[in-house]
Protein backbone atom coordinates (compact mmCIF):
# COMPACT_ATOMS: atom_id res chain seq x y z
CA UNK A 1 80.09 129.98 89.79
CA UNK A 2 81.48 127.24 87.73
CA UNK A 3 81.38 123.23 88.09
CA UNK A 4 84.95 122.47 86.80
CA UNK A 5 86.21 119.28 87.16
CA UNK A 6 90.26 118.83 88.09
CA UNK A 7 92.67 115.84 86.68
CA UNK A 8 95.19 114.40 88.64
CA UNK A 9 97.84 116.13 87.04
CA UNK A 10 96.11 119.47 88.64
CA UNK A 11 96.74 118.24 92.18
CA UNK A 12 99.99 116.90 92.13
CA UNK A 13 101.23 119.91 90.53
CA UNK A 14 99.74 122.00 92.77
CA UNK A 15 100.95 120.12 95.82
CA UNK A 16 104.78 119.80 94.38
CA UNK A 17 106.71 122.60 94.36
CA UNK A 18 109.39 121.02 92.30
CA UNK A 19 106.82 119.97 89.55
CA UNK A 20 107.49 121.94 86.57
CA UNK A 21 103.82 122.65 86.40
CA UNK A 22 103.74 124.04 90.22
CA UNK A 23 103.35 127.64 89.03
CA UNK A 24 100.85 127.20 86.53
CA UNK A 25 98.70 124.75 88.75
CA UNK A 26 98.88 127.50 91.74
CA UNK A 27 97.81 130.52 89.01
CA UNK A 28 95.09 128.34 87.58
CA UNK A 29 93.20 127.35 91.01
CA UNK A 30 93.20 130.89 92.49
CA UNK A 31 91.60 131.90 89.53
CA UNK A 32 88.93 128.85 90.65
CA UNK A 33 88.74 130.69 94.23
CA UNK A 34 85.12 130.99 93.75
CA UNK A 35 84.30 127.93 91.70
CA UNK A 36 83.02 124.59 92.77
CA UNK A 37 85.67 121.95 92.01
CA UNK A 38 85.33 118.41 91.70
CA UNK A 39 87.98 115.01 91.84
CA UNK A 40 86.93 111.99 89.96
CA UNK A 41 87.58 109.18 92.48
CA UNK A 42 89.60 107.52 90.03
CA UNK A 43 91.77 111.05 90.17
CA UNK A 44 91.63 110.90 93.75
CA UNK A 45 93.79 107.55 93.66
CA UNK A 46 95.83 108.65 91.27
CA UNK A 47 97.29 111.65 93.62
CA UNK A 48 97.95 109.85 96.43
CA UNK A 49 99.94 107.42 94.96
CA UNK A 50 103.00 109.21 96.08
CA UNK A 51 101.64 110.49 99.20
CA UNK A 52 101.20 106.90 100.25
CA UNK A 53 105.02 106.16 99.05
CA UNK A 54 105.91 109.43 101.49
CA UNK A 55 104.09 108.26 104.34
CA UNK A 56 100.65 109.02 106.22
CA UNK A 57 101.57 113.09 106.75
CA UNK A 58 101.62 113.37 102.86
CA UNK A 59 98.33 111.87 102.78
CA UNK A 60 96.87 113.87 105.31
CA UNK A 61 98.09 116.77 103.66
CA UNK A 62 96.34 115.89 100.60
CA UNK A 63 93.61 115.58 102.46
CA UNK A 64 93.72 118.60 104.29
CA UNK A 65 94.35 120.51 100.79
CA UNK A 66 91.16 119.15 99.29
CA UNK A 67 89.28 120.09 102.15
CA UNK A 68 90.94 123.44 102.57
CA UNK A 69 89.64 123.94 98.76
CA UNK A 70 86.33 122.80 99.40
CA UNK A 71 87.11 120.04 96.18
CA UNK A 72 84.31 117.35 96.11
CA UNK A 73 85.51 113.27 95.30
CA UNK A 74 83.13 112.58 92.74
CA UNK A 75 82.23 108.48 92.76
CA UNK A 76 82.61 106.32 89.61
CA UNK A 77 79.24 105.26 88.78
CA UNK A 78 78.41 102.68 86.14
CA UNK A 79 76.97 105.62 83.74
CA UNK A 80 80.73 107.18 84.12
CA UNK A 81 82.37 104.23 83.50
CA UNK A 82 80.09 103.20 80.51
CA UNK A 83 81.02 106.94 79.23
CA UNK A 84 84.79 106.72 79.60
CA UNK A 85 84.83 103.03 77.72
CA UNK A 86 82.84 104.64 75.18
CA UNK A 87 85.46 107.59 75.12
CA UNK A 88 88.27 105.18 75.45
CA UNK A 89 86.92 102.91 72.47
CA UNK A 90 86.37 105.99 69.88
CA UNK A 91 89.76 107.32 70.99
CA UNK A 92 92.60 105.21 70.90
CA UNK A 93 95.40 107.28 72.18
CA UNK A 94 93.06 108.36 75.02
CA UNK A 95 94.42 106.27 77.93
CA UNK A 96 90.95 104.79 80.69
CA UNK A 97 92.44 107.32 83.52
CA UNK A 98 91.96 110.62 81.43
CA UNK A 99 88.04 109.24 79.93
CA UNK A 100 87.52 108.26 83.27
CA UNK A 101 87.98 112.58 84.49
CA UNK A 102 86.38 113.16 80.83
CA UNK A 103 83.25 111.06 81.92
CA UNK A 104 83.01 112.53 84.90
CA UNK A 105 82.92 115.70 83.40
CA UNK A 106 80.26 114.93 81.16
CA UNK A 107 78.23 112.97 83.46
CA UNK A 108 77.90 116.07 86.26
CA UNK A 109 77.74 118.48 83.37
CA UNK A 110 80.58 120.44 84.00
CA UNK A 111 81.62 123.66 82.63
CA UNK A 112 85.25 122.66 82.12
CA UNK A 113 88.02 120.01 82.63
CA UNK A 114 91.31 121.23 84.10
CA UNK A 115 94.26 119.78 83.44
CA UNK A 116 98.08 119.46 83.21
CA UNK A 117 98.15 117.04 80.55
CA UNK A 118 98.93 117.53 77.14
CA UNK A 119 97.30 114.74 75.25
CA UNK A 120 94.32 114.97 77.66
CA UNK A 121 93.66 118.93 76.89
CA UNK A 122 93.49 117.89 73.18
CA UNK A 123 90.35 115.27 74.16
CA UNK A 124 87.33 117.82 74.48
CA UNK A 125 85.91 120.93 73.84
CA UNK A 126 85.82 121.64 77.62
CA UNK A 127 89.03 120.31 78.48
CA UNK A 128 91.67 123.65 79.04
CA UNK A 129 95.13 122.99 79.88
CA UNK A 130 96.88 125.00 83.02
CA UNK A 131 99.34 126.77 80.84
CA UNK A 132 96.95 128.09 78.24
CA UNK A 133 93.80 130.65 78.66
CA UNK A 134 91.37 129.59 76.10
């Protein structure tokens, strides 16, 4: 079993059938069935953004999908944050939301960060993108 952390991007394109990464978002976490999977808090805010434009039944479904998926909200801590402004500061094009799910990543000792993004899969080693199977 596997510690993998999950971006925003993850989520949301899980969640939306209309985003263009739906498909590959849904294929990726049933492949995670068995793994333990993990939010940053700071990712957690980011996804329901548009829940909260939507109205409280988005939210709750958000909700209810995390729990459904067992998916842990992993706090911010100072270490994390020190981690993702070191991150940020060493790499400029690195926006402070995508160190921030890097430093978490680092700072539980994950085995690998998911994600939709494709500047933020070129950050790290452990960092795999939802289209690709590295």
């Amino acid at each position: 079993m596997a510690l993998v952390v999950l971006d925003a991007s993850v989520v949301i394109g899980f969640l939306d059938p209309e985003d263009t990464l739906h498909a590959a978002c849904v294929t990726a976490l049933a492949g995670l069935e068995h793994d333990d999977l993990v939010v940053p808090a700071s990712a957690y805010a980011e996804i329901l953004v548009g829940p909260y434009r939507a109205g409280a039944e988005a939210v709750a479904e958000v909700d209810a999908f995390l729990s459904d998926f067992a998916i842990r909200i992993e706090p911010i801590t100072t270490a994390v944050a020190r981690t993702a402004a070191q991150l940020r500061s060493s790499k400029k094009s690195l926006r402070l939301p995508d160190a921030l799910v890097l430093a978490c990543g680092e700072a539980i000792g994950a085995e690998a960060v998911l994600t939709g993004d494709d500047s933020l899969a070129k950050a790290g080693r452990q960092v795999r993108h939802v289209g690709n199977r590295r």
